[in-house]
C-alpha atoms as a PDB file:
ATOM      1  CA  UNK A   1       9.670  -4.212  53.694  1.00  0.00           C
ATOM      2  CA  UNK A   2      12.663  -3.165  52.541  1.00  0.00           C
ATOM      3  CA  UNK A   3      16.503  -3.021  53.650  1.00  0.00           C
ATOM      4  CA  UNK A   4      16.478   0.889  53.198  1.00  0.00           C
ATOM      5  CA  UNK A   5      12.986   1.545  55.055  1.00  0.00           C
ATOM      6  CA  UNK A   6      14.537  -0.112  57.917  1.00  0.00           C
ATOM      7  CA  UNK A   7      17.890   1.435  57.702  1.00  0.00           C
ATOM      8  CA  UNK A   8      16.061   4.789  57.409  1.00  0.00           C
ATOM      9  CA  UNK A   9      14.104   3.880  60.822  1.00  0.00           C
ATOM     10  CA  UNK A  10      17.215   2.979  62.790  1.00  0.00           C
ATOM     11  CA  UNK A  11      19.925   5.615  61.596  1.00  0.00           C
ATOM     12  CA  UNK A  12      20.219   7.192  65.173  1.00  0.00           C
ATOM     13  CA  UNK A  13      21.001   4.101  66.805  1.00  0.00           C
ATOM     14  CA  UNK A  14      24.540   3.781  64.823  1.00  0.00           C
ATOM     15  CA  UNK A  15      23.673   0.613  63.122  1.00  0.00           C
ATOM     16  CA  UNK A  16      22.604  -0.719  59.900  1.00  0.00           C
ATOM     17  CA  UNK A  17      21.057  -4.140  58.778  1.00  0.00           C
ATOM     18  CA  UNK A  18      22.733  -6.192  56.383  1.00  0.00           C
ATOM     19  CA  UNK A  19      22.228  -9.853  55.119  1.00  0.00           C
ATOM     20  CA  UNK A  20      20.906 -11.132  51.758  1.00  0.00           C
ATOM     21  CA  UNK A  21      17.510 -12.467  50.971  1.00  0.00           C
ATOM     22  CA  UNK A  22      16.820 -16.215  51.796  1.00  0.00           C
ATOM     23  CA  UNK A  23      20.072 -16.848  53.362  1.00  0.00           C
ATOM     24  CA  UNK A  24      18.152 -17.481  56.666  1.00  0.00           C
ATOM     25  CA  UNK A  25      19.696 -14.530  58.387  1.00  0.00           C
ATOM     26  CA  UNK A  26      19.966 -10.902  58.955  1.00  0.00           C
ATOM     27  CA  UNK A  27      22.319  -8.863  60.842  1.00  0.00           C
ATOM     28  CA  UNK A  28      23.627  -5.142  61.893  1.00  0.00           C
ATOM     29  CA  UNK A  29      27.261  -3.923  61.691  1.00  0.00           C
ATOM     30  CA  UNK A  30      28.401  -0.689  62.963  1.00  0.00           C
ATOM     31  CA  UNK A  31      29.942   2.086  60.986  1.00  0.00           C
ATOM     32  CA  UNK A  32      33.305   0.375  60.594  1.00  0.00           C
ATOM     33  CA  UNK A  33      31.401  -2.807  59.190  1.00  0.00           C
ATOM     34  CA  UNK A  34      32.017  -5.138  62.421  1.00  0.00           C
ATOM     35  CA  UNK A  35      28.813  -7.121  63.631  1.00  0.00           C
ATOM     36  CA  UNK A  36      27.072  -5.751  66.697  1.00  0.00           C
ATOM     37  CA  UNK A  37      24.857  -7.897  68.378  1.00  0.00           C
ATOM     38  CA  UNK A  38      23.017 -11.295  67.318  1.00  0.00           C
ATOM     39  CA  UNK A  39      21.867 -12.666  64.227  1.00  0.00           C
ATOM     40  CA  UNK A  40      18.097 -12.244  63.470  1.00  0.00           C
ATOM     41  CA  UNK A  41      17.201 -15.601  62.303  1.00  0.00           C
ATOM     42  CA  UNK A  42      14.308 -14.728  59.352  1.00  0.00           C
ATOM     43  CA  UNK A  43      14.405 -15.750  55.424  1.00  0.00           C
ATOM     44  CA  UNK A  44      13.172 -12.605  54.223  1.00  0.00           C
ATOM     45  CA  UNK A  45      12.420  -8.823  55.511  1.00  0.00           C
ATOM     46  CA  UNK A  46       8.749  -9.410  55.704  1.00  0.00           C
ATOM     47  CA  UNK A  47       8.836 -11.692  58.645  1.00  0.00           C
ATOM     48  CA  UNK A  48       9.126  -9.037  60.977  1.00  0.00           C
ATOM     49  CA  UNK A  49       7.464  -5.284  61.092  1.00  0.00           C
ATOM     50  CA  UNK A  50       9.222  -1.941  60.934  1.00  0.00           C
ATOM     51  CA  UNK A  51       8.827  -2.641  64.991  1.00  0.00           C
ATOM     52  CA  UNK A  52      10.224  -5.520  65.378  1.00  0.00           C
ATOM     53  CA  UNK A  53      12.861  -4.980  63.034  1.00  0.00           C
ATOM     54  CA  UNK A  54      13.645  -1.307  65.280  1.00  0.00           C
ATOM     55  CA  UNK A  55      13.412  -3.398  68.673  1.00  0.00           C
ATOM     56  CA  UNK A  56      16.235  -6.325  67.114  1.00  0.00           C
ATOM     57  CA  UNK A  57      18.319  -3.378  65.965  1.00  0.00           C
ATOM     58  CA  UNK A  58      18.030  -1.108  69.643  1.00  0.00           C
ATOM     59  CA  UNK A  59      19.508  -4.588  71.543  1.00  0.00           C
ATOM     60  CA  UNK A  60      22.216  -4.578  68.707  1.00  0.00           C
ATOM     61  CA  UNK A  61      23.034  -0.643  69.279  1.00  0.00           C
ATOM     62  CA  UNK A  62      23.169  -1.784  72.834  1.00  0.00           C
ATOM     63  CA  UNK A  63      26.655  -3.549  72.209  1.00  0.00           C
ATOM     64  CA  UNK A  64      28.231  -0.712  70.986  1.00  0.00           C
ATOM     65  CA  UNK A  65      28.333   0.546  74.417  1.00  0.00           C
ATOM     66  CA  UNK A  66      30.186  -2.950  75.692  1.00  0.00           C
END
């Protein structure tokens, strides 16, 4: 798994995921760079599929309309 394979899977929604490996925590920001939604607490990429990864990021996209 892979920070661009996800990316690639969640272009439409207007977000991308960011974070670093190991620091406990992933997150999306929208295209100015601000944070959208919560964290997703996980270590590394792996610990969630493509799926889960495009569900976390579809609640984030959802707070770009708040």
């Amino acid at each position: 798994m892979t920070k661009q394979r996800i990316n690639k899977a969640i272009k439409h929604l207007g977000v991308e995921l960011v974070g670093t490996r190991g620091d406990g925590y992933f997150y999306f920001v929208d295209s100015e760079g601000n944070q959208v939604g919560e964290s997703v607490l996980v270590c590394y990429l792996r610990h969630n599929t493509l799926e889960e990864w495009k569900r976390e990021a579809e609640k984030a996209a959802q707070c770009l309309c708040c």
